[in-house]
C-alpha atoms as a PDB file:
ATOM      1  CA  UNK A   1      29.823  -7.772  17.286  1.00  0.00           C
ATOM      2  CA  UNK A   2      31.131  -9.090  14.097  1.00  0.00           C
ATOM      3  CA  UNK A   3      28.410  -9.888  11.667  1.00  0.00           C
ATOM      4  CA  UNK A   4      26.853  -9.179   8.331  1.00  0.00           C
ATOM      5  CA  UNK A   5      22.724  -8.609   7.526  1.00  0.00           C
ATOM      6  CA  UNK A   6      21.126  -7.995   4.781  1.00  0.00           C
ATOM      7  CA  UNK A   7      18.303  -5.236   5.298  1.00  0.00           C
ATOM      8  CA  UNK A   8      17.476  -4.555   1.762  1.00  0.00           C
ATOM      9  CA  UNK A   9      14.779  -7.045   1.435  1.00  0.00           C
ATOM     10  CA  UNK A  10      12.312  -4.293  -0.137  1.00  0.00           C
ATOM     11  CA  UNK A  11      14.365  -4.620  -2.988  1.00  0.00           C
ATOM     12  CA  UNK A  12      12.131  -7.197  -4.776  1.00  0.00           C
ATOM     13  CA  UNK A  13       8.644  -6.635  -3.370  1.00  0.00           C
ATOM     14  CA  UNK A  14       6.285  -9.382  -3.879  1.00  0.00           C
ATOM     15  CA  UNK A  15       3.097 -10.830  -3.266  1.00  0.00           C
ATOM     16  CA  UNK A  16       2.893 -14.203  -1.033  1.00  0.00           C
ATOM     17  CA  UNK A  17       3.030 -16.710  -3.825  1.00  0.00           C
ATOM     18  CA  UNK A  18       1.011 -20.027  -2.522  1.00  0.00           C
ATOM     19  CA  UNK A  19       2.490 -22.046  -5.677  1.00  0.00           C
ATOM     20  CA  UNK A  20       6.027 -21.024  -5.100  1.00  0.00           C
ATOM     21  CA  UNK A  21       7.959 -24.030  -3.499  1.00  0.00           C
ATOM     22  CA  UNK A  22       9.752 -22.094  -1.258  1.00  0.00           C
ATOM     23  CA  UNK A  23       6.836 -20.106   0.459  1.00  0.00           C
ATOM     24  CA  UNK A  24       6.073 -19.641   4.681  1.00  0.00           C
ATOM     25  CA  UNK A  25       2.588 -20.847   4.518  1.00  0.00           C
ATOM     26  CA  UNK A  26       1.502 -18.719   8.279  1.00  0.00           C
ATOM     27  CA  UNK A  27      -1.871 -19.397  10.789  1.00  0.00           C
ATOM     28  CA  UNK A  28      -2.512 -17.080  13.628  1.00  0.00           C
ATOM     29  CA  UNK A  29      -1.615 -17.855  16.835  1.00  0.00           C
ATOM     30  CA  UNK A  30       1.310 -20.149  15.330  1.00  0.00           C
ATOM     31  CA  UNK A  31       4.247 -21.304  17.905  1.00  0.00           C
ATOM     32  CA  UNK A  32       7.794 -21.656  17.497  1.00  0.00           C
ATOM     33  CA  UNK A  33      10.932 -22.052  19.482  1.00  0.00           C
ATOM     34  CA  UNK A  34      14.445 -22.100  18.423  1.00  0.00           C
ATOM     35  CA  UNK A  35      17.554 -22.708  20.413  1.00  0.00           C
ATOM     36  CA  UNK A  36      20.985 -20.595  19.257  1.00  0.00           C
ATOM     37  CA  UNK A  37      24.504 -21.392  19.704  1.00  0.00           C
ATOM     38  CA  UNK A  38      27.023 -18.959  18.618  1.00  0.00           C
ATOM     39  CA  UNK A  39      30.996 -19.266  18.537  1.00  0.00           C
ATOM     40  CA  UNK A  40      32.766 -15.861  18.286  1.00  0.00           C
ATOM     41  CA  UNK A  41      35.978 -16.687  17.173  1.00  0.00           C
ATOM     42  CA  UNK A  42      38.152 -13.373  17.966  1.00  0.00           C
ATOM     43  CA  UNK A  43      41.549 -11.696  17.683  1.00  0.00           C
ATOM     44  CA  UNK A  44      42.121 -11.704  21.879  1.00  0.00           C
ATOM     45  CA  UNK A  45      39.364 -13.981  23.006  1.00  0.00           C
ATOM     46  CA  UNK A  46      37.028 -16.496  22.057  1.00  0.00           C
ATOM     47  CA  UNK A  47      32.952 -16.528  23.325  1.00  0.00           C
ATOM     48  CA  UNK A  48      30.181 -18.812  22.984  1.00  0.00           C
ATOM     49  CA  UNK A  49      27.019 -17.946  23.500  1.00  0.00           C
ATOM     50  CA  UNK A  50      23.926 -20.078  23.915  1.00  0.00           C
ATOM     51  CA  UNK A  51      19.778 -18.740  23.734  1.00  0.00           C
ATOM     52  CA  UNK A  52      16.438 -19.617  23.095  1.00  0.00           C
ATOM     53  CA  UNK A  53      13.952 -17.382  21.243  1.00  0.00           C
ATOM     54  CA  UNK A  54      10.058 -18.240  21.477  1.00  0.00           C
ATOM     55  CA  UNK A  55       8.330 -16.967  19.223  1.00  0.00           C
ATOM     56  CA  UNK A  56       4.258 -16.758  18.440  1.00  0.00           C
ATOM     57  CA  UNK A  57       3.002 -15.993  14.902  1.00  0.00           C
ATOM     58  CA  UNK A  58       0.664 -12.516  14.742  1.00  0.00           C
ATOM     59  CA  UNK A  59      -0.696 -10.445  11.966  1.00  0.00           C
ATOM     60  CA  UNK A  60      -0.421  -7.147  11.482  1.00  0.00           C
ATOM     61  CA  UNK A  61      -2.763  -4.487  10.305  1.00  0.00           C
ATOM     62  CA  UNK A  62      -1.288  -4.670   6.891  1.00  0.00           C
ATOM     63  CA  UNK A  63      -2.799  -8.117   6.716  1.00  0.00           C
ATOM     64  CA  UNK A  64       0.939  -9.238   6.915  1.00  0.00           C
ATOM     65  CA  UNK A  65       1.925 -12.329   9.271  1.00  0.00           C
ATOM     66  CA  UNK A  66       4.743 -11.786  11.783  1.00  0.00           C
ATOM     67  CA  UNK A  67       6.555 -13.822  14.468  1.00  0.00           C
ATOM     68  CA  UNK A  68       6.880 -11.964  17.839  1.00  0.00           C
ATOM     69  CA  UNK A  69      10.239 -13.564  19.259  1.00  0.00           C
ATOM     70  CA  UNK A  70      11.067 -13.695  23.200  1.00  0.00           C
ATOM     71  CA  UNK A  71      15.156 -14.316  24.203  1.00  0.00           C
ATOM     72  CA  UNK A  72      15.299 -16.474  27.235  1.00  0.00           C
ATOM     73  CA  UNK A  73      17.481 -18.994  28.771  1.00  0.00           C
ATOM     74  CA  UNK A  74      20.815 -16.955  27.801  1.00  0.00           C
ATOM     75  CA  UNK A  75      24.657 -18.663  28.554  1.00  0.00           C
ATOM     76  CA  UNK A  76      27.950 -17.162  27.859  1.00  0.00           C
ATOM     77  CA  UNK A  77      30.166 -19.717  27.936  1.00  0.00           C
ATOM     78  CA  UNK A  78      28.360 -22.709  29.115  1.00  0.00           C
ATOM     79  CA  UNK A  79      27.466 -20.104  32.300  1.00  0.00           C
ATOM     80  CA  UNK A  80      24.062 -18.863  32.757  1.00  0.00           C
ATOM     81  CA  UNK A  81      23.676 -15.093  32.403  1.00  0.00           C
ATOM     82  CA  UNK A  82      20.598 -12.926  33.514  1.00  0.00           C
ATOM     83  CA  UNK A  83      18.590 -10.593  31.328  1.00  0.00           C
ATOM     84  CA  UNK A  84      17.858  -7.494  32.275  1.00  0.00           C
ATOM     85  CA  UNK A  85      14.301  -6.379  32.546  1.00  0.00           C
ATOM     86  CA  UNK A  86      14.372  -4.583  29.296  1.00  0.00           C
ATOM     87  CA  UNK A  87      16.227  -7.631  27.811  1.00  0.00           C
ATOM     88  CA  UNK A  88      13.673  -9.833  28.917  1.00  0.00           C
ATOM     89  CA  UNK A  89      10.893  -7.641  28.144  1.00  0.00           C
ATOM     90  CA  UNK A  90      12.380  -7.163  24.366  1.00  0.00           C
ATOM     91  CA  UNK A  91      10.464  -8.236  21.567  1.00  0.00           C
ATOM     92  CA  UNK A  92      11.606  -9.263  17.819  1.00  0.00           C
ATOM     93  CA  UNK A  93       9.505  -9.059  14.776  1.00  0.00           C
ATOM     94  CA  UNK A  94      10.786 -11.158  12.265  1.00  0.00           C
ATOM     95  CA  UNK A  95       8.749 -12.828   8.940  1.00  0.00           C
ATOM     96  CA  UNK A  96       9.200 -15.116   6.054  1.00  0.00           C
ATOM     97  CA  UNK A  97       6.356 -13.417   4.501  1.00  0.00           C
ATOM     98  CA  UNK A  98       8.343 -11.717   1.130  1.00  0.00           C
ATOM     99  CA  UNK A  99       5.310  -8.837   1.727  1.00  0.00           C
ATOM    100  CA  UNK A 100       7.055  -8.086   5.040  1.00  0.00           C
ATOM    101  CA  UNK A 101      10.272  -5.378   5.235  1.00  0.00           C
ATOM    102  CA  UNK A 102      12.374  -6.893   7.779  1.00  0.00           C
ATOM    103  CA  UNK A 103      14.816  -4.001  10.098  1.00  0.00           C
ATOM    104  CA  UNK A 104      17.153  -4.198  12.488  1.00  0.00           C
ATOM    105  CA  UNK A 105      15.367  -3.083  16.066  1.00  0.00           C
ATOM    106  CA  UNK A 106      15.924  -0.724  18.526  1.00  0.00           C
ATOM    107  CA  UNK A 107      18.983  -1.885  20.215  1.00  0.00           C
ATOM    108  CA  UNK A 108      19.630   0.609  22.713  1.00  0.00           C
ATOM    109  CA  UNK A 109      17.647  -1.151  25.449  1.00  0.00           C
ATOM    110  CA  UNK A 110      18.920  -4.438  25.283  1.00  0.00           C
ATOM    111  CA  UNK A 111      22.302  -5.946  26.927  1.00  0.00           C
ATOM    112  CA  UNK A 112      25.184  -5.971  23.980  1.00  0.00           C
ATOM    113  CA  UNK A 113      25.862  -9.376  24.513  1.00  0.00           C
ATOM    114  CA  UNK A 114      22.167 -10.201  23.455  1.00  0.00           C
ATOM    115  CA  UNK A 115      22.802  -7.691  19.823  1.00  0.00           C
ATOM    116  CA  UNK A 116      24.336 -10.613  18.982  1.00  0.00           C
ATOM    117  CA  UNK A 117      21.761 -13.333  18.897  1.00  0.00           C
ATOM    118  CA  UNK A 118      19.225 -10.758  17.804  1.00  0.00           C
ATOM    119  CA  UNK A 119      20.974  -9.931  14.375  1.00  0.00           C
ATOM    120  CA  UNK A 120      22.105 -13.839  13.432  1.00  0.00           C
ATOM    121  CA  UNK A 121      18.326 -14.544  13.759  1.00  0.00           C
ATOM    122  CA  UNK A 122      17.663 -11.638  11.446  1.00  0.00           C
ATOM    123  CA  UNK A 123      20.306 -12.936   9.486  1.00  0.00           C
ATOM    124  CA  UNK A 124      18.661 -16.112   8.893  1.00  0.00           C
ATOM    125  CA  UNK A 125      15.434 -14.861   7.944  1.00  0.00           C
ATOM    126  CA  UNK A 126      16.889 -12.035   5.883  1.00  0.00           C
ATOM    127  CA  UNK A 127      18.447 -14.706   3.490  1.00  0.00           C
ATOM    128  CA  UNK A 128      15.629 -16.944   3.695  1.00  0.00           C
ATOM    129  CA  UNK A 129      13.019 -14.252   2.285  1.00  0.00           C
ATOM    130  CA  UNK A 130      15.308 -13.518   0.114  1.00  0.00           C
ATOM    131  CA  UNK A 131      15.510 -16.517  -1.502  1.00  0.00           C
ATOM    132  CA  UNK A 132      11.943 -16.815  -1.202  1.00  0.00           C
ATOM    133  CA  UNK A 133      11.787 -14.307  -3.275  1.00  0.00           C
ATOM    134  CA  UNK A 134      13.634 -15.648  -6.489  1.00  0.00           C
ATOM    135  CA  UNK A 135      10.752 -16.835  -8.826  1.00  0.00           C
ATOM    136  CA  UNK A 136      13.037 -18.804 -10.796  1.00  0.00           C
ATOM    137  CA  UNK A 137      14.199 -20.824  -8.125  1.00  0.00           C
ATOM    138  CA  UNK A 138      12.197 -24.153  -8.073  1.00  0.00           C
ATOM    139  CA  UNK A 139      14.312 -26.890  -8.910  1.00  0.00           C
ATOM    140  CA  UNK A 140      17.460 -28.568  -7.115  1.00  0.00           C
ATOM    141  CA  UNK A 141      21.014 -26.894  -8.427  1.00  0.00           C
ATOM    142  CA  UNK A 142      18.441 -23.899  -9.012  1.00  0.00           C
ATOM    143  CA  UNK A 143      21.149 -21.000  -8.533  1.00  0.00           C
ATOM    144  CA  UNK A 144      20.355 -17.101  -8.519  1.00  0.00           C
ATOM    145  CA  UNK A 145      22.828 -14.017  -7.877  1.00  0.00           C
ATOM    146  CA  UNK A 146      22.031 -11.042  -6.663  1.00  0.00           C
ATOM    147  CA  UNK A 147      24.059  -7.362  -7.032  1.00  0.00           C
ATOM    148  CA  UNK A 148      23.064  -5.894  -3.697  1.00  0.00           C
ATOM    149  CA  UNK A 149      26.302  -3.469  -2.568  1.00  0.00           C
ATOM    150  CA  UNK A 150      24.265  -1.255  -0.345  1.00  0.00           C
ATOM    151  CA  UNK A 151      25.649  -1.205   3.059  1.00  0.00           C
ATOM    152  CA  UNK A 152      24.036  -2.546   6.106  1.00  0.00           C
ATOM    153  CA  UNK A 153      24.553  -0.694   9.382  1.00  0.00           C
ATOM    154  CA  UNK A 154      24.448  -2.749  12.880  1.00  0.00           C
ATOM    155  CA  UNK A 155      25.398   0.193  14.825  1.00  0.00           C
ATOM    156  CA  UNK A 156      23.862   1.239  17.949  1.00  0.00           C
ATOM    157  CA  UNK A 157      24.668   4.397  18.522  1.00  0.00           C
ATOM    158  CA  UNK A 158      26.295   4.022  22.224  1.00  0.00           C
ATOM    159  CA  UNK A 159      29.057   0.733  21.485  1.00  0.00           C
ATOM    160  CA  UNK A 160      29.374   0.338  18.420  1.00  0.00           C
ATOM    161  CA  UNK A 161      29.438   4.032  16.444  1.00  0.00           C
ATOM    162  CA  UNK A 162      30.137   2.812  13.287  1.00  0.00           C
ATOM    163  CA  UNK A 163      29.326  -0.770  11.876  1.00  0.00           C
ATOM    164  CA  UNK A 164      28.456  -1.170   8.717  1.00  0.00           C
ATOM    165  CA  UNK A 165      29.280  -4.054   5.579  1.00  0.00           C
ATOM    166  CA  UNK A 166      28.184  -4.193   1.936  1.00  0.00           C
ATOM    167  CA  UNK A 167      27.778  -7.673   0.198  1.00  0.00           C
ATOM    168  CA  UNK A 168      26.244  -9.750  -2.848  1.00  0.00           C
ATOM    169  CA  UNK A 169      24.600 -12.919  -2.347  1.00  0.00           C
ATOM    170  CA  UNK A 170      24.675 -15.977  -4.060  1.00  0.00           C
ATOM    171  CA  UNK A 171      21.535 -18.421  -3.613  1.00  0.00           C
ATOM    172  CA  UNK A 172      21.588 -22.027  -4.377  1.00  0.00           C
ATOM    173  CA  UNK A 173      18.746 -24.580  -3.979  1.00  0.00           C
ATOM    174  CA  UNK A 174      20.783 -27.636  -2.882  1.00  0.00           C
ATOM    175  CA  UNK A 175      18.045 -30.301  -2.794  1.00  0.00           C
ATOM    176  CA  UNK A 176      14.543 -31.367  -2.346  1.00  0.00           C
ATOM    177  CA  UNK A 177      13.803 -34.542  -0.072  1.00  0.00           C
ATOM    178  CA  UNK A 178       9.906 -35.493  -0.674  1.00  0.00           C
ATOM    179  CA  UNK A 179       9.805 -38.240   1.576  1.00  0.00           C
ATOM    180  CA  UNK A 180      10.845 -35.385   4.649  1.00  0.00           C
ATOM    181  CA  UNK A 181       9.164 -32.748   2.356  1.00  0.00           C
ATOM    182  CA  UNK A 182      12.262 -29.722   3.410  1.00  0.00           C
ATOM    183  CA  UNK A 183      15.045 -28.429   1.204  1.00  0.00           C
ATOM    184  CA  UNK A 184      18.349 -26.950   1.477  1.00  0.00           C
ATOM    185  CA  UNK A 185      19.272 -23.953   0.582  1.00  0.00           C
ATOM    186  CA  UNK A 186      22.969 -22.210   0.844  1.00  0.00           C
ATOM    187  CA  UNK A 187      23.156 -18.560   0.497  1.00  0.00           C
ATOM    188  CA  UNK A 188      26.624 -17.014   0.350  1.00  0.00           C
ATOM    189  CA  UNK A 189      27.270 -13.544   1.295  1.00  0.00           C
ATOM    190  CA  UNK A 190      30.124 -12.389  -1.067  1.00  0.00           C
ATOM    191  CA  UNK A 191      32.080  -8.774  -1.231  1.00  0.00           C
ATOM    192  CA  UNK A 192      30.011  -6.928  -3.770  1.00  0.00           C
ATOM    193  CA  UNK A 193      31.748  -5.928  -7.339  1.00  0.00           C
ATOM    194  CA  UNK A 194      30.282  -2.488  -6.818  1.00  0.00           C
ATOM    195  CA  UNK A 195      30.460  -1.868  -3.230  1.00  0.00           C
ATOM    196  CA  UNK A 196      28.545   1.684  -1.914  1.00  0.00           C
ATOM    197  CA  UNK A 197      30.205   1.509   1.739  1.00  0.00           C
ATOM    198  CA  UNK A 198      31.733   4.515   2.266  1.00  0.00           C
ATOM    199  CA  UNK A 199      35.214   4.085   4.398  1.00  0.00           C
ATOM    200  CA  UNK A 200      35.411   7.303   6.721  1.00  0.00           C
ATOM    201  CA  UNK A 201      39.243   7.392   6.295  1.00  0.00           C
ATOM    202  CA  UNK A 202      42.061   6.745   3.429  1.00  0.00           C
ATOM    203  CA  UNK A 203      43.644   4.626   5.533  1.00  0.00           C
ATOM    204  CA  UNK A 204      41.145   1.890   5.695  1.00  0.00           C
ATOM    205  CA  UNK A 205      40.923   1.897   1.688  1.00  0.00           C
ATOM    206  CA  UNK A 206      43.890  -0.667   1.409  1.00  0.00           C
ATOM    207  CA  UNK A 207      42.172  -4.291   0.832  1.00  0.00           C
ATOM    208  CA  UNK A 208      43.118  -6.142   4.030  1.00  0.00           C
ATOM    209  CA  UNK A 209      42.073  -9.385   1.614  1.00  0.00           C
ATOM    210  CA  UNK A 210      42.111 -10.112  -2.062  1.00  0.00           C
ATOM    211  CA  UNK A 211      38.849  -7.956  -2.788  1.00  0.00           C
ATOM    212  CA  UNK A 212      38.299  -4.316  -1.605  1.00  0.00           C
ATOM    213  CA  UNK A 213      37.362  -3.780   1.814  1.00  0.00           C
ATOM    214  CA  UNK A 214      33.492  -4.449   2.694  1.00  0.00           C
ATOM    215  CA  UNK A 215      33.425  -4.647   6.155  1.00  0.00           C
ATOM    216  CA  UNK A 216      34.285  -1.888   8.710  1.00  0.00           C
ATOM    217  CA  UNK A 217      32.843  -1.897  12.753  1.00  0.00           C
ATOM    218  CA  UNK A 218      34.391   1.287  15.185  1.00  0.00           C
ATOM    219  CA  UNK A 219      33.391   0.484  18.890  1.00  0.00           C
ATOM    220  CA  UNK A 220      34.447   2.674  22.028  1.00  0.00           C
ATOM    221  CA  UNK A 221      37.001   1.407  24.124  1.00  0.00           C
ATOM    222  CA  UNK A 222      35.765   2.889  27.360  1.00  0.00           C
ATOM    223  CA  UNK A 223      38.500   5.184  27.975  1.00  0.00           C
ATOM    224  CA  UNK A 224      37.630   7.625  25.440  1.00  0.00           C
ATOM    225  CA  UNK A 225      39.158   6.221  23.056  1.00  0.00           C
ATOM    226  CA  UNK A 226      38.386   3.962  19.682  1.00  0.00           C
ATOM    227  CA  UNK A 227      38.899   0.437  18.291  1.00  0.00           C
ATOM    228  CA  UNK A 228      38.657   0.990  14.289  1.00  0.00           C
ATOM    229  CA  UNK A 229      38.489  -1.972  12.639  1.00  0.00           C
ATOM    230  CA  UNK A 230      38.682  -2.713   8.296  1.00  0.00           C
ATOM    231  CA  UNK A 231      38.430  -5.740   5.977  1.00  0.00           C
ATOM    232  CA  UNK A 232      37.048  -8.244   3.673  1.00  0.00           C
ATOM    233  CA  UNK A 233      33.975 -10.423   5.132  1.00  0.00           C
ATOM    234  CA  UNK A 234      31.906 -13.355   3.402  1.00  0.00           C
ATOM    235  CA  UNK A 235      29.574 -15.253   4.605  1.00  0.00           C
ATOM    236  CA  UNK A 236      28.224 -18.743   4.180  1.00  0.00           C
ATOM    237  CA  UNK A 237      24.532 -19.864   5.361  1.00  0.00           C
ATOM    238  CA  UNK A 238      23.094 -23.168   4.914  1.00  0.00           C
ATOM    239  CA  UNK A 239      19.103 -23.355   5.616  1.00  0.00           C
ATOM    240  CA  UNK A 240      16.818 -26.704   6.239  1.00  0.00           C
ATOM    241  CA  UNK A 241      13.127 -25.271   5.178  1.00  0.00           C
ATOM    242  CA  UNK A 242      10.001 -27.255   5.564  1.00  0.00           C
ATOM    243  CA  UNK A 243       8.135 -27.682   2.470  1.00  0.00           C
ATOM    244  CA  UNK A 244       4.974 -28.138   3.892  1.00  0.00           C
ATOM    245  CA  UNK A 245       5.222 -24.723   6.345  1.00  0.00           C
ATOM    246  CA  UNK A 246       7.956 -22.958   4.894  1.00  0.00           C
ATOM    247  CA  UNK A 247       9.171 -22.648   7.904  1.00  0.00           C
ATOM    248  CA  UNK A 248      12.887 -22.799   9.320  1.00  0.00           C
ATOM    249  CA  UNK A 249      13.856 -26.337  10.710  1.00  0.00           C
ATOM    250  CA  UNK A 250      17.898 -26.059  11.162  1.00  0.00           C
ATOM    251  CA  UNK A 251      20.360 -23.379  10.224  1.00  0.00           C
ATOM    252  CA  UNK A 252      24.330 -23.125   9.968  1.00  0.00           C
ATOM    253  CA  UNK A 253      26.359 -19.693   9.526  1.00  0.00           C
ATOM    254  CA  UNK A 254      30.162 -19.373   8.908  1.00  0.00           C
ATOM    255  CA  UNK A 255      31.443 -15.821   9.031  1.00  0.00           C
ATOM    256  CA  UNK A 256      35.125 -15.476   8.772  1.00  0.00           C
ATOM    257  CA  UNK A 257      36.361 -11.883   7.982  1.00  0.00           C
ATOM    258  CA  UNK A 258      39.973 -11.023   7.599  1.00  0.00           C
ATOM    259  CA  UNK A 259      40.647  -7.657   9.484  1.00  0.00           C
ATOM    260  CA  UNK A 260      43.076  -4.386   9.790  1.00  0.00           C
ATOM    261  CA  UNK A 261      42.420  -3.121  13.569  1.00  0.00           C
ATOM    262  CA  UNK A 262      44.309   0.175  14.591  1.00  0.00           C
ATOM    263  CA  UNK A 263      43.477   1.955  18.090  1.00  0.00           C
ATOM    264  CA  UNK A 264      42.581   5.837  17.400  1.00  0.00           C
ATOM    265  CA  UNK A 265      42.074   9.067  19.603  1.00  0.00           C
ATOM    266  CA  UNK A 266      39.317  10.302  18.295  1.00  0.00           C
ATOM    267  CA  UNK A 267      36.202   9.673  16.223  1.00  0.00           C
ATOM    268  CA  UNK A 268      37.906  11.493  12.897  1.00  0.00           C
ATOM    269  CA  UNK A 269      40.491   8.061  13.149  1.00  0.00           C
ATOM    270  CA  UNK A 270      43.860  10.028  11.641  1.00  0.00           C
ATOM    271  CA  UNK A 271      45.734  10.195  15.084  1.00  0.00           C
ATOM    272  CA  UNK A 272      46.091   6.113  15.350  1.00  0.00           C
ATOM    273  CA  UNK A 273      48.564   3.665  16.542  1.00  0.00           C
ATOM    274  CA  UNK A 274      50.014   0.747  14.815  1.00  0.00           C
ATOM    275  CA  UNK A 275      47.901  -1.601  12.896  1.00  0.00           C
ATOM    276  CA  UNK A 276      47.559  -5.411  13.525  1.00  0.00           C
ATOM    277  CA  UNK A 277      46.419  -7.848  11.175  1.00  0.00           C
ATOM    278  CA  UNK A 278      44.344 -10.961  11.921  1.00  0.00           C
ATOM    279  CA  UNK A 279      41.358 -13.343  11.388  1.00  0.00           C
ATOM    280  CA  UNK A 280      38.026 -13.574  13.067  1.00  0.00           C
ATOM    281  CA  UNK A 281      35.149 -15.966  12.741  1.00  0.00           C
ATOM    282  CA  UNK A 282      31.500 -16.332  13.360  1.00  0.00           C
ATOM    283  CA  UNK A 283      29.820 -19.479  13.271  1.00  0.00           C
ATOM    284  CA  UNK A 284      26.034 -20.157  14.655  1.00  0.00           C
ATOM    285  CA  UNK A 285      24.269 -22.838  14.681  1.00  0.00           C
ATOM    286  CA  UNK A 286      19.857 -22.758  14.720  1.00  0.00           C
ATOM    287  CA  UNK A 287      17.659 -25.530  15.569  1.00  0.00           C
ATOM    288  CA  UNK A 288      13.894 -25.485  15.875  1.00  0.00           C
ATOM    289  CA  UNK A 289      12.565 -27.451  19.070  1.00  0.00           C
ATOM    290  CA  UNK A 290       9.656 -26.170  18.594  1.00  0.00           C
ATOM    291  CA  UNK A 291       8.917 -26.724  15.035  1.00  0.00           C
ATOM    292  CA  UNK A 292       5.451 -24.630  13.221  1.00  0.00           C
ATOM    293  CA  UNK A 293       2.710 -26.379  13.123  1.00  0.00           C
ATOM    294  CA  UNK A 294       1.726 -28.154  10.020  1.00  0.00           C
END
């Protein structure tokens, strides 16, 4: 899976701030449903993917509010496709509570076409606490950057063995509508200045784009073999918050990266073939049927 997350949000811990404009304002026992739909863009093939997550608002013993998520209802390609039991019996914490340290779950149990969904969801709520938790955004044309550079791994240990990219982000409040009471917020995922990602070979140090490499994902091919991939990612998400709840309404992601794939014998990558260059994008849509109650 191609994608970008941002799992640093301890970074700026905070208190719940009730005066804050952007704030998730959370009651027990809370519903809300989203439906997903995800084009993968790729070098050989293009996917769509289409899923609904359910989720019901709990708090934990750290007084914290959550939202337990349930996938259902998955389609690849317009065709319906059936969760395993451990799919279906998967369950995702996620929170727009800034209090709350959002992680990447245990993905080993779940189908790798469903890793997918899971992370853009994370995605989405990793950017909005994030720019929850900029204090000094309040008004529209608001703007904040943040230095982040830490890498991010998506790996799961059994696919993918090495997936990992390092970004800055770039928050914007677009606009404030008081007669709908939501705003819009972009947050742009950019390849840091200082990057800490850690390429495991010289070869993938050459900038497949105009900034240094930020972006690197190694999967097994099946055979034995790997499929190392290299390049330059950004990433461009546009939120529609409720003022009132804080909640998510509607979300957009565009993910392009620019890439350097080369197929290798072995998990050192030195004994490779010949490279290819090309282009892959990412772009997800989120809507919530369900909206949180007011």
């Amino acid at each position: 899976m191609k994608l970008a997350i941002l799992l640093g949000l301890g970074l700026l811990q905070s208190q719940a701030d009730e005066t804050a404009l952007l704030a998730r304002h959370y009651h027990d026992g809370e519903h809300i449903t989203y439906q997903m739909h995800g084009v993968n863009e790729g070098h050989q093939r293009t996917f769509k993917y289409d899923a609904r997550a359910d989720g019901l608002v709990k708090q934990g013993s750290n007084q914290t509010y959550f939202e337990e998520f349930a996938w259902s209802d998955f389609r690849v390609n317009g065709a319906p496709f059936d969760l395993s039991p451990a799919s279906a019996a998967f369950r995702e914490d996620l929170s727009l509570d800034t209090r709350y340290q959002l992680s990447i779950p245990d993905l080993s149990k779940v189908q790798p076409i469903l890793i997918g969904p899971i992370t853009d969801l994370l995605a989405f709520y990793s950017d909005v606490q994030l720019a929850m938790k900029q204090k000094n955004i309040q008004h529209a044309g608001d703007h904040a950057f943040f230095k982040h550079g830490v890498p991010n791994s998506w790996a799961d240990g059994s696919y993918v063995v090495n997936g990992q990219d390092a970004v800055d982000f770039d928050i914007t409040l677009e606009s404030i509508d008081k007669a709908t009471q939501t705003a819009k917020v972009t947050v742009r995922h950019l390849p840091p200045s200082q990057s800490q990602l850690k390429l495991p070979v010289a070869w993938m140090e050459s900038p497949v784009g105009g900034t240094p490499n930020n972006w690197i994902e190694v999967e097994k091919d099946g055979n034995g073999k790997f499929i190392a991939q290299v390049g330059m990612e950004t990433f461009r998400a546009e939120l529609r918050l409720s003022l009132t709840t804080g909640a998510i309404l509607g979300a957009t992601m565009d993910n392009p990266v620019e890439v350097l794939e080369r197929d290798c014998d072995e998990t050192a990558l030195t004994t490779c073939g010949t490279p290819q260059r090309y282009s892959i994008r990412r772009q997800i849509q989120l809507e919530a049927i369900t909206p949180a109650a007011k």
